[in-house]
Protein backbone atom coordinates (compact mmCIF):
# COMPACT_ATOMS: atom_id res chain seq x y z
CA UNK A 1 -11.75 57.79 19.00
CA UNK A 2 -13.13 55.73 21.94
CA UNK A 3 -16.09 53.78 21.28
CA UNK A 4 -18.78 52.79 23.33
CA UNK A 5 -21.90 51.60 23.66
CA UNK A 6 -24.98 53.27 25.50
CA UNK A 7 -27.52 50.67 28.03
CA UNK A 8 -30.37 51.25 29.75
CA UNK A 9 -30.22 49.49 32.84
CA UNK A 10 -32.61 48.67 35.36
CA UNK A 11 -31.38 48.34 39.56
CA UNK A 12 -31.63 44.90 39.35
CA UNK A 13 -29.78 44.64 36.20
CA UNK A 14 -27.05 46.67 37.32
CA UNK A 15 -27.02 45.19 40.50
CA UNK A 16 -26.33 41.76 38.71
CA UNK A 17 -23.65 43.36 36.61
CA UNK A 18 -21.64 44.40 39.29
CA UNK A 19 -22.07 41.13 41.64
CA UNK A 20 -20.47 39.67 37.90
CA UNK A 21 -17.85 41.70 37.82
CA UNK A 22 -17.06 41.68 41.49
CA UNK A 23 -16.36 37.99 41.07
CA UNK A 24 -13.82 38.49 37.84
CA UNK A 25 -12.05 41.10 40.17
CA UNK A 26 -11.82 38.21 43.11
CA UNK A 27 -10.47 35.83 40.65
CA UNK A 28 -7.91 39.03 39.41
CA UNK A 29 -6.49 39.26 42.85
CA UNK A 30 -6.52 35.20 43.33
CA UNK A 31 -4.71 34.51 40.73
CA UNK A 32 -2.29 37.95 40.41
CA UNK A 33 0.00 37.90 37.57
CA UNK A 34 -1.67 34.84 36.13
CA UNK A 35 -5.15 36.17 35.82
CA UNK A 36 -6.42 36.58 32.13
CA UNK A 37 -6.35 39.50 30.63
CA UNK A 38 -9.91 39.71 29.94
CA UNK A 39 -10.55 39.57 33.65
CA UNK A 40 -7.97 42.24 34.19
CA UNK A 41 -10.16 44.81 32.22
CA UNK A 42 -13.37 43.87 33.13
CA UNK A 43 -11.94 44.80 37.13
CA UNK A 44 -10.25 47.53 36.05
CA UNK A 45 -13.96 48.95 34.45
CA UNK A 46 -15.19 47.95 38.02
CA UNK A 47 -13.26 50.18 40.33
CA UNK A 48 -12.71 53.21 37.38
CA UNK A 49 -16.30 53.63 36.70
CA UNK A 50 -18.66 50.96 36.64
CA UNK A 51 -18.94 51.00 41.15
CA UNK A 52 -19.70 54.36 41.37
CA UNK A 53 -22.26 54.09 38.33
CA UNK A 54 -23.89 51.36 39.87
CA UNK A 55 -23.79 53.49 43.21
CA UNK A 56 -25.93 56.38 41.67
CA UNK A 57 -28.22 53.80 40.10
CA UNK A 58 -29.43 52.08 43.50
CA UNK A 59 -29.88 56.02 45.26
CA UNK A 60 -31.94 56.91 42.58
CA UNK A 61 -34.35 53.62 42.75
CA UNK A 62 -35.74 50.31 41.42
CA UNK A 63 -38.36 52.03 38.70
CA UNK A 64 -36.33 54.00 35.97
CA UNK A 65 -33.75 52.53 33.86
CA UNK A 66 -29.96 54.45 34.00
CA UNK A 67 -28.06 55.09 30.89
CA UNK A 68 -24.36 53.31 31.34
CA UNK A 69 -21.72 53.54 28.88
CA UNK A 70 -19.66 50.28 28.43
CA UNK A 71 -16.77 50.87 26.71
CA UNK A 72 -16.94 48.19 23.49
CA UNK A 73 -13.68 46.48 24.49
CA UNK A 74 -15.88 45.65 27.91
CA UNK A 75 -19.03 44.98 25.78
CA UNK A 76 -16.99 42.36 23.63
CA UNK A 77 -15.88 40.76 26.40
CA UNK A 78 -18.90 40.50 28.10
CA UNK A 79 -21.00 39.22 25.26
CA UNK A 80 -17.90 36.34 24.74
CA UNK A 81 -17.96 35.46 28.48
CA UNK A 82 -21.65 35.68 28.79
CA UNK A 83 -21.61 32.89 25.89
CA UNK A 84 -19.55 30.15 27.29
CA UNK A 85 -21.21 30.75 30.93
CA UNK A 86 -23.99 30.08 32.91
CA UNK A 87 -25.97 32.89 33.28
CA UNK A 88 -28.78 34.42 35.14
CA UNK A 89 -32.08 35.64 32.81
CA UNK A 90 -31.31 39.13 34.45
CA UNK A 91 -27.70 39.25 32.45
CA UNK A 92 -29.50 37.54 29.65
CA UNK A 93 -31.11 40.21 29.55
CA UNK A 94 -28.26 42.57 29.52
CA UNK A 95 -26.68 40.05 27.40
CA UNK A 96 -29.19 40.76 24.49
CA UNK A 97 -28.65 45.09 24.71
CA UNK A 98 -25.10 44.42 24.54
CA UNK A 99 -25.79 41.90 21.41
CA UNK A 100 -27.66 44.67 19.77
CA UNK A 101 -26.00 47.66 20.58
CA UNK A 102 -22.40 45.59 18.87
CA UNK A 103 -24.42 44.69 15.92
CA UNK A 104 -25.61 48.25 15.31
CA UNK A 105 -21.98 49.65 15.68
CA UNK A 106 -21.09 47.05 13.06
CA UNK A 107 -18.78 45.65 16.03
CA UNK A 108 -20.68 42.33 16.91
CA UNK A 109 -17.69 39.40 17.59
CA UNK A 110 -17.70 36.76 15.35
């Protein structure tokens, strides 16, 4: 069974996501072999399906939030990077439908 977790996610929000994840797939192919795994997944969620999510999302507009399925191994790392770093309030935002949707899946990180 794969689990995952459902958002709603506005442009902006999305937008913010991917400019995130963008920068942990810079730092992949920086650092190579050396790069955490953590990192690894979050780029390899990126380029498999998270892009061209993000694509649809900005061609269909600003106004109506997008379902996106995050995977919970993303989720989890997500909501433990999003803890120890500075943050914008738009992924704080994100931040806290992640937080939920783990706690409601009885899959929060301790």
């Amino acid at each position: 069974m794969i689990l995952h977790i459902n958002l709603r996610l506005y442009e902006f929000e999305a937008v913010a996501m991917k400019e995130y994840l963008i920068s942990k797939l810079q730092d992949v192919t920086k650092l190579q072999g050396h790069a955490p795994d953590s990192d690894i997944v979050l780029s390899e969620w990126l380029t498999e399906r998270f892009g061209a999510k993000v694509a649809t999302i900005e061609r269909r507009g600003p106004k109506t939030p997008q379902k996106v399925v995050i995977p919970v191994s993303v989720a989890r790392i997500l909501w433990k990077n999003w803890q120890e770093e500075m943050i914008p309030a738009t992924l704080t935002m994100v931040l806290g439908g992640i937080d939920a949707q783990l706690k409601n899946l009885n899959l929060h990180p301790r």
